[in-house]
C-alpha atoms as a PDB file:
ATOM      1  CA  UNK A   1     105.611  75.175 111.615  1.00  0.00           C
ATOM      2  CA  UNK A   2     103.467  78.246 111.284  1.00  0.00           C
ATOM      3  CA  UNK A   3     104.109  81.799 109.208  1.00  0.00           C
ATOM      4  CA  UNK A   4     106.474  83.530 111.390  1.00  0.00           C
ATOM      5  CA  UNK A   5     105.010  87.781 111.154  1.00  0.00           C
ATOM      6  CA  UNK A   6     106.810  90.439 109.372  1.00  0.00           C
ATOM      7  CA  UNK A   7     108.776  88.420 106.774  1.00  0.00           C
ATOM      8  CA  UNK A   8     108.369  90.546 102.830  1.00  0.00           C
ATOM      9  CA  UNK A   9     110.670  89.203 100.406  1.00  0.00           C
ATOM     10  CA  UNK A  10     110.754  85.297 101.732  1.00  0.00           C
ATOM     11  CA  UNK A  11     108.699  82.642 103.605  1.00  0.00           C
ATOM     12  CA  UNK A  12     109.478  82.450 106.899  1.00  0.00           C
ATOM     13  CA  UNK A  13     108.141  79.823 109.322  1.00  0.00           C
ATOM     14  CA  UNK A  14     108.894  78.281 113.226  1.00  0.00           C
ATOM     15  CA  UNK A  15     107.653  76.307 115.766  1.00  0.00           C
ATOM     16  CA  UNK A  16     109.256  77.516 118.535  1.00  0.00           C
ATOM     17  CA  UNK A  17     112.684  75.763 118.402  1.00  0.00           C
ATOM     18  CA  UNK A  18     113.585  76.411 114.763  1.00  0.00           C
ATOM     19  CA  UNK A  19     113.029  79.004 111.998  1.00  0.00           C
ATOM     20  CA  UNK A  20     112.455  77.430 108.603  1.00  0.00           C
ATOM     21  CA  UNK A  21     113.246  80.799 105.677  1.00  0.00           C
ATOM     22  CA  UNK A  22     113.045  80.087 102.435  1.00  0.00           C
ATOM     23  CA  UNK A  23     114.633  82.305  99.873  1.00  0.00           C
ATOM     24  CA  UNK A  24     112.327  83.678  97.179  1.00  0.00           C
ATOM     25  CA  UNK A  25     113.403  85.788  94.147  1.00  0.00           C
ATOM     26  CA  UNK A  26     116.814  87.337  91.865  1.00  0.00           C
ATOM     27  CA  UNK A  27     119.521  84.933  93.232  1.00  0.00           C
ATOM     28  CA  UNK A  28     117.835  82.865  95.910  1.00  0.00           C
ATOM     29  CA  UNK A  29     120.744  81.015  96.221  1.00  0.00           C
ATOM     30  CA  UNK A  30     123.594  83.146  96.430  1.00  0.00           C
ATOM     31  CA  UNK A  31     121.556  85.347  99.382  1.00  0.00           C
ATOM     32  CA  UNK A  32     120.955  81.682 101.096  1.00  0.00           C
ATOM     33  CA  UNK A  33     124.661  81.514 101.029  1.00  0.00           C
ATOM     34  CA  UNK A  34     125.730  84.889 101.989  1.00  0.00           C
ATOM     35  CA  UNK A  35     123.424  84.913 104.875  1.00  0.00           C
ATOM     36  CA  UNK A  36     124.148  81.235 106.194  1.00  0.00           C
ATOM     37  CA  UNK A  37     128.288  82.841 106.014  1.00  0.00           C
ATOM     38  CA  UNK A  38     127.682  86.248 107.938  1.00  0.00           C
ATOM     39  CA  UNK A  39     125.480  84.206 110.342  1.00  0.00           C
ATOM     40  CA  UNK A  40     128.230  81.996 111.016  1.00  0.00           C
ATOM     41  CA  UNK A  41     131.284  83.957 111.163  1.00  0.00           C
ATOM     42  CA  UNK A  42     129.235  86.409 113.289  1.00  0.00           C
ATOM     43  CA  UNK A  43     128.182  84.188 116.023  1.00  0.00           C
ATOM     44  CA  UNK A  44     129.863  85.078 119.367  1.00  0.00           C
ATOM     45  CA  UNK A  45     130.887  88.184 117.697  1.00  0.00           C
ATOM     46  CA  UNK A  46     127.171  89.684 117.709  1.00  0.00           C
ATOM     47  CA  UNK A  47     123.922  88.711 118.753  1.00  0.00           C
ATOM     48  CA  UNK A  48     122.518  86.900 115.538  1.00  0.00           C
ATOM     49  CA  UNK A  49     120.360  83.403 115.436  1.00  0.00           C
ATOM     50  CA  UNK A  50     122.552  79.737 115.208  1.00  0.00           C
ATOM     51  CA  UNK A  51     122.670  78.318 111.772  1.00  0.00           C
ATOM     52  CA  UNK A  52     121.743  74.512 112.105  1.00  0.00           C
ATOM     53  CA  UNK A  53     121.081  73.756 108.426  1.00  0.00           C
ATOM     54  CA  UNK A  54     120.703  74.706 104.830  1.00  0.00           C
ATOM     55  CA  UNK A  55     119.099  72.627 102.237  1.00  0.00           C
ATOM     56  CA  UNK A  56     116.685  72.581  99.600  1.00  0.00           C
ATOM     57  CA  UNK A  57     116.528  76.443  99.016  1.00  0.00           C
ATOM     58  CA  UNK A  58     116.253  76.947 102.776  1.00  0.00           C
ATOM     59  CA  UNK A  59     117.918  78.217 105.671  1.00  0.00           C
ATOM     60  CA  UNK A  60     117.195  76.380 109.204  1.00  0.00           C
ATOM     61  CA  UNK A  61     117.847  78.586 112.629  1.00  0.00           C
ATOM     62  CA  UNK A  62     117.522  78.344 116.155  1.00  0.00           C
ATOM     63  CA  UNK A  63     114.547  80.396 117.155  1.00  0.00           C
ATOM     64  CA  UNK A  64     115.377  83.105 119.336  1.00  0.00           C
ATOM     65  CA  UNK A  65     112.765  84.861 121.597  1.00  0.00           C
ATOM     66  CA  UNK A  66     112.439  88.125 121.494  1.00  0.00           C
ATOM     67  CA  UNK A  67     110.418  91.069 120.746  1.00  0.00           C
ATOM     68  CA  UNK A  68     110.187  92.711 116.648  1.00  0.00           C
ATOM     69  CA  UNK A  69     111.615  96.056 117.399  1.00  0.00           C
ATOM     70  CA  UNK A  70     109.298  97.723 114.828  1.00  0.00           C
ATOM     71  CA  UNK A  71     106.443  96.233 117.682  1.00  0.00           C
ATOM     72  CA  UNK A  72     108.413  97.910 120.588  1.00  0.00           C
ATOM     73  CA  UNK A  73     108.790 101.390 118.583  1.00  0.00           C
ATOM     74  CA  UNK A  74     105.258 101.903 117.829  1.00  0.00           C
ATOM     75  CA  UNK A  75     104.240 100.601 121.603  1.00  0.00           C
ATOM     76  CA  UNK A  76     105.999 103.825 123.264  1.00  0.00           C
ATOM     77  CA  UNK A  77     109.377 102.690 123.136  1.00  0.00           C
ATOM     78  CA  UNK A  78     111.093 104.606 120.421  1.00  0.00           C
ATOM     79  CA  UNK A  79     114.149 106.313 122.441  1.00  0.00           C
ATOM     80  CA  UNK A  80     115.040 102.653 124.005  1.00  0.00           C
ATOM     81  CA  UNK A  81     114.721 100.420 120.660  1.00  0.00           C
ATOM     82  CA  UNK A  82     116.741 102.933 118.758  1.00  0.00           C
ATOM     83  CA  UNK A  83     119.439 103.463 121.675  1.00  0.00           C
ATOM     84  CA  UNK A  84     119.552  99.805 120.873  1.00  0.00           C
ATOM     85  CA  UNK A  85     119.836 100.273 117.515  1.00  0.00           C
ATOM     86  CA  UNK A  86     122.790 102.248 117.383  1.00  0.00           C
ATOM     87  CA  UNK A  87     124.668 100.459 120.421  1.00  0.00           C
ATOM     88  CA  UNK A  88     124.439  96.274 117.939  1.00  0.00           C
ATOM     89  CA  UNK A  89     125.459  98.448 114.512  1.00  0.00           C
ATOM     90  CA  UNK A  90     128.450 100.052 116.004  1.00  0.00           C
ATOM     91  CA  UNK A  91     129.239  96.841 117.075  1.00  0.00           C
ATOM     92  CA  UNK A  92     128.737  95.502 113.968  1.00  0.00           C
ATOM     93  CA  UNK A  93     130.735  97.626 112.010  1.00  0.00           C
ATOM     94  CA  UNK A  94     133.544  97.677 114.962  1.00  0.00           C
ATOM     95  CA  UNK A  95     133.418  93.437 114.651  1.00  0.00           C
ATOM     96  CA  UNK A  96     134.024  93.525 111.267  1.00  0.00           C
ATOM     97  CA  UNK A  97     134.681  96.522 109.449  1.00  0.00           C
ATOM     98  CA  UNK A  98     133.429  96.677 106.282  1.00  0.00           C
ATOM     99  CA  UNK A  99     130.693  94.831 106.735  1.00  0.00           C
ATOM    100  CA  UNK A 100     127.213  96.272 105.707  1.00  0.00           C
ATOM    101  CA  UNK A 101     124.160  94.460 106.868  1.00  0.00           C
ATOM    102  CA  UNK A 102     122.335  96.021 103.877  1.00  0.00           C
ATOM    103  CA  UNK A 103     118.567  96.055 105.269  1.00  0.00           C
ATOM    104  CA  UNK A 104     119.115  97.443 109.031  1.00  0.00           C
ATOM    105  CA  UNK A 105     116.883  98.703 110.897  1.00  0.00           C
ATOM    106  CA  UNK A 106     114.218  98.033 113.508  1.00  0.00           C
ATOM    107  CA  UNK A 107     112.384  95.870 111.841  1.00  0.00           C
ATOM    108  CA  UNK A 108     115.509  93.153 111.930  1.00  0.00           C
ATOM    109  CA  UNK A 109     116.289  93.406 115.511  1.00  0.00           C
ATOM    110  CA  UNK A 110     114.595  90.877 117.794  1.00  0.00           C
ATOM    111  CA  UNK A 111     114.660  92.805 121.517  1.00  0.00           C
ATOM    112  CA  UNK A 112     113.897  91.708 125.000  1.00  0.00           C
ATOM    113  CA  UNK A 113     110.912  94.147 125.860  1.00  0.00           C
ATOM    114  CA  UNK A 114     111.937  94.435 129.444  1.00  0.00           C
ATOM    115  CA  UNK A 115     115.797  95.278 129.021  1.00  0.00           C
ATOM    116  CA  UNK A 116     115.546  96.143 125.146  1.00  0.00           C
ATOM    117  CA  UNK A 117     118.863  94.541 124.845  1.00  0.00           C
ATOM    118  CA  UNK A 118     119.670  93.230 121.147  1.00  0.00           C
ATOM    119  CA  UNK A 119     118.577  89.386 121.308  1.00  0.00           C
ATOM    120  CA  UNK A 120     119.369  89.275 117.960  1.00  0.00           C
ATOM    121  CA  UNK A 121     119.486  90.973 114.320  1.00  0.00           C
ATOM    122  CA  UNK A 122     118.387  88.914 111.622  1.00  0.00           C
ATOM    123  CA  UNK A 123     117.805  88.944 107.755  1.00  0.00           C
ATOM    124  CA  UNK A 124     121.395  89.136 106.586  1.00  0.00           C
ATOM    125  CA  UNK A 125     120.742  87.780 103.225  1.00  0.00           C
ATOM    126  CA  UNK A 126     121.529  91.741 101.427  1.00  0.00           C
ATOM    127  CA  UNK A 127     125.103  92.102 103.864  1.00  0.00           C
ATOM    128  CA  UNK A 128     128.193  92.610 101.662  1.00  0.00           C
ATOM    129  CA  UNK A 129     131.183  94.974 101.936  1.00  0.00           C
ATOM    130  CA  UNK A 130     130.246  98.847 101.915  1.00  0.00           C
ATOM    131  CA  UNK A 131     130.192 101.780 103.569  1.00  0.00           C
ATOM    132  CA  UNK A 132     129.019 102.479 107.090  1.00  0.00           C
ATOM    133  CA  UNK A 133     126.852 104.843 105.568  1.00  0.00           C
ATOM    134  CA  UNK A 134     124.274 102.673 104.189  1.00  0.00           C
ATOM    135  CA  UNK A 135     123.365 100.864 107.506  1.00  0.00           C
ATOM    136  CA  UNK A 136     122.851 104.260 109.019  1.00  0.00           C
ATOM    137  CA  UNK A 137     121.069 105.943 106.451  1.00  0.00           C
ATOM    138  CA  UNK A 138     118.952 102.543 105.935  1.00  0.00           C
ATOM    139  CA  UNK A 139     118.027 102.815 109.674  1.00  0.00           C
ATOM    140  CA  UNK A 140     116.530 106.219 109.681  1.00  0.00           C
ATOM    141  CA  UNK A 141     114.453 105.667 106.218  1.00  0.00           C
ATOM    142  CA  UNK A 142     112.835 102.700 108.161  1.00  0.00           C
ATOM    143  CA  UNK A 143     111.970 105.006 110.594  1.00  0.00           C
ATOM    144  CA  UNK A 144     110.888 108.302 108.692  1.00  0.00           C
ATOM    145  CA  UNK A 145     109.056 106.007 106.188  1.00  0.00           C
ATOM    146  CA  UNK A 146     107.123 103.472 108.417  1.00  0.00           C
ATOM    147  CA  UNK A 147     107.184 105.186 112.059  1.00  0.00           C
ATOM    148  CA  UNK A 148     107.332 109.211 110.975  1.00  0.00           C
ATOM    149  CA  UNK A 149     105.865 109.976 114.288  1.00  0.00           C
ATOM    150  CA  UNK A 150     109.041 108.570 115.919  1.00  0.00           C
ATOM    151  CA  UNK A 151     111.467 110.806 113.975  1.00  0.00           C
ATOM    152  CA  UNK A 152     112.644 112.866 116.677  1.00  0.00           C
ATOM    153  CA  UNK A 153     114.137 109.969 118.867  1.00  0.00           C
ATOM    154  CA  UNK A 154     116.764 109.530 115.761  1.00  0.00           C
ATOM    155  CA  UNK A 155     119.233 111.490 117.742  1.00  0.00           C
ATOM    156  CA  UNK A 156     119.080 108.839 120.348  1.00  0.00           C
ATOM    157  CA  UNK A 157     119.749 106.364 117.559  1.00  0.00           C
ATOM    158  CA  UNK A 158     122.890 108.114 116.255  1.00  0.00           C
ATOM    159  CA  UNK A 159     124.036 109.071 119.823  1.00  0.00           C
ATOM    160  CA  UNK A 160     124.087 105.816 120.026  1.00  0.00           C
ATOM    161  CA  UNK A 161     125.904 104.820 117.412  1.00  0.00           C
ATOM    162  CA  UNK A 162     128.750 107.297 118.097  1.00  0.00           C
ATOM    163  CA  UNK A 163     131.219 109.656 115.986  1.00  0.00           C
ATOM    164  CA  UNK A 164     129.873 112.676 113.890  1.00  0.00           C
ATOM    165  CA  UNK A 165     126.231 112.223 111.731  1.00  0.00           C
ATOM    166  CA  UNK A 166     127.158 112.500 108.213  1.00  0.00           C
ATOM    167  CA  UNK A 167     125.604 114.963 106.707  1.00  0.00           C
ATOM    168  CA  UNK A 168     121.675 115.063 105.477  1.00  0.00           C
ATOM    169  CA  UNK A 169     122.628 115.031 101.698  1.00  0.00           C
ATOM    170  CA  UNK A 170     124.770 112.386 102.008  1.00  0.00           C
ATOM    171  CA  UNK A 171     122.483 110.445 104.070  1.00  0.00           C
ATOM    172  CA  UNK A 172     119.643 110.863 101.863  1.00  0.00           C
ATOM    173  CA  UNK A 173     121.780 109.854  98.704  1.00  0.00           C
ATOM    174  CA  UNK A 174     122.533 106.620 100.059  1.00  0.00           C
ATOM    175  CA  UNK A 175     118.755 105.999 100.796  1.00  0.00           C
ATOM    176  CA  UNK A 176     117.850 106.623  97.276  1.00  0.00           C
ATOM    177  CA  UNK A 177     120.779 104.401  95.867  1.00  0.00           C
ATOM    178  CA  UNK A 178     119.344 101.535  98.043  1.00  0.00           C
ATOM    179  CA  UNK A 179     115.382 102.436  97.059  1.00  0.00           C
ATOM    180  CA  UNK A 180     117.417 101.859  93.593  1.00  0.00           C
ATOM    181  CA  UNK A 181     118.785  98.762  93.900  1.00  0.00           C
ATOM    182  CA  UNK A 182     114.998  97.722  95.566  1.00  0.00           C
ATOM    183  CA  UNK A 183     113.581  98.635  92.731  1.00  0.00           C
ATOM    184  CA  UNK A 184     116.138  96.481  90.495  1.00  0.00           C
ATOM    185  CA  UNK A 185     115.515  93.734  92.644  1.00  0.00           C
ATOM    186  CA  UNK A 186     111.574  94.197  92.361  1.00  0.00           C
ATOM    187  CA  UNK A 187     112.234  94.688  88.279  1.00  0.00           C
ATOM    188  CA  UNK A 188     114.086  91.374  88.112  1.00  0.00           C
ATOM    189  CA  UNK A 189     111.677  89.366  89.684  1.00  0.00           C
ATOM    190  CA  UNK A 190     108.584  91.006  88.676  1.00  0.00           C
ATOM    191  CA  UNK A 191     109.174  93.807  85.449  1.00  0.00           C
ATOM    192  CA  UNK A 192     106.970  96.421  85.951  1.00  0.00           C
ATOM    193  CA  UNK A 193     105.289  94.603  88.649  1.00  0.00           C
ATOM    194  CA  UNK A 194     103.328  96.354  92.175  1.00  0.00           C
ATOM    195  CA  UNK A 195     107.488  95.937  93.881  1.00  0.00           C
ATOM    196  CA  UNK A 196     109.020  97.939  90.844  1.00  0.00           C
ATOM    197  CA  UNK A 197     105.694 100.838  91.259  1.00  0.00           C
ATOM    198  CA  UNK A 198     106.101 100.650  95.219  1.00  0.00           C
ATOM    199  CA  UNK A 199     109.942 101.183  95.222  1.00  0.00           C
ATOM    200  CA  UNK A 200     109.561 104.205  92.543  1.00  0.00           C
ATOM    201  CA  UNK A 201     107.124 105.825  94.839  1.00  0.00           C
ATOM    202  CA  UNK A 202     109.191 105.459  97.916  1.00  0.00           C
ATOM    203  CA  UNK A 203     111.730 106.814  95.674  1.00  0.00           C
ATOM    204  CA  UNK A 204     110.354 109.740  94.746  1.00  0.00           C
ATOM    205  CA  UNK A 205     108.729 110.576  98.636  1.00  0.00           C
ATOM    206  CA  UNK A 206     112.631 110.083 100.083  1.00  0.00           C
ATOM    207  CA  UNK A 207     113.354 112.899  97.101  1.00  0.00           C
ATOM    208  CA  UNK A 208     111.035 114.968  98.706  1.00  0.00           C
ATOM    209  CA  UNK A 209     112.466 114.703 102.362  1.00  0.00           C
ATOM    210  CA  UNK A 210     113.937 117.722 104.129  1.00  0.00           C
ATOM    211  CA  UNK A 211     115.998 117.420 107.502  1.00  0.00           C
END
């Protein structure tokens, strides 16, 4: 097993068959559980990875290969990985309505880099019943925040996605209600810890945002 990249709140580790993640942090356990659950009741539904175990404070998956979209985006691929974007969360929220993925962006979609179809979305363990909102808002904070060059191909993204763009105010409030909850997260595992500074910053730059 070796230190799969681009894992932040939990240790994540394969070998090319599985994926070993182990849940760190405020209620390990329950977010073991909800993810192993969406995982399951998703599969054949949308692309996510097989669950083949869960034991010991850790979740064990089928590796899937594909591409980190967050790679593909900063490559030169911005207008494809986002079309892509938009086309797996409408069909998320179409499967099961209701359902919020709750950390979607980029940066949990695993792509093929020749076809950019979805091979799979991972990192479920935050999903739970919500508004549409918060997976589309969530989305374009990934991108202003870690790929602000690649803010223009949003409108792909939402094109994408389909049905009116709510409106900018409304879009932004939901991203500061999840840099909230972030920062809760961050205070209950660490109080007043770098997470709990990090997500207050972020906070206070997504304030700052115009459209």
């Amino acid at each position: 097993m070796r230190p799969l990249r681009h894992g932040y709140t939990n240790r994540t580790a394969g070998d090319g068959a599985t994926v070993i993640k182990r849940y760190e942090g405020p209620d390990a356990a329950s977010r073991l559980e909800r993810e192993r659950l969406v995982l399951t009741e998703l599969r054949g539904e949308v692309p996510v990875p097989p669950v083949l175990g869960a034991r010991d404070g850790a979740l064990e998956l089928g590796f899937v290969d594909g591409a980190p979209g967050q790679e593909l985006l900063e490559s030169g691929s911005a207008v494809e990985v986002l079309r892509s974007c938009g086309e797996v969360l409408r069909r998320i929220h179409s499967v099961r309505p209701g359902l919020v993925h709750g950390d979607f962006g980029p940066n949990n979609l695993l792509l093929d880099p020749g076809t950019f179809a979805v091979a799979a979305v991972v990192d479920w363990e935050f999903s739970h019943t919500g508004d549409p909102i918060e997976d589309l808002a969530w989305c374009e904070w990934v991108v202003r925040t870690h790929h602000a060059d690649r803010v223009g191909a949003l409108d792909d993204f939402f094109a994408a996605y389909g049905g009116p763009v709510p409106a900018w105010p409304v879009r932004r409030a939901a991203m500061l209600e999840r840099c909230a909850e972030l920062r809760e997260f961050c205070h209950r595992w660490e109080p007043g810890g770098a997470g709990v500074r990090l997500w207050e910053e972020r906070a206070e730059a997504t304030a700052a945002w115009r459209a």
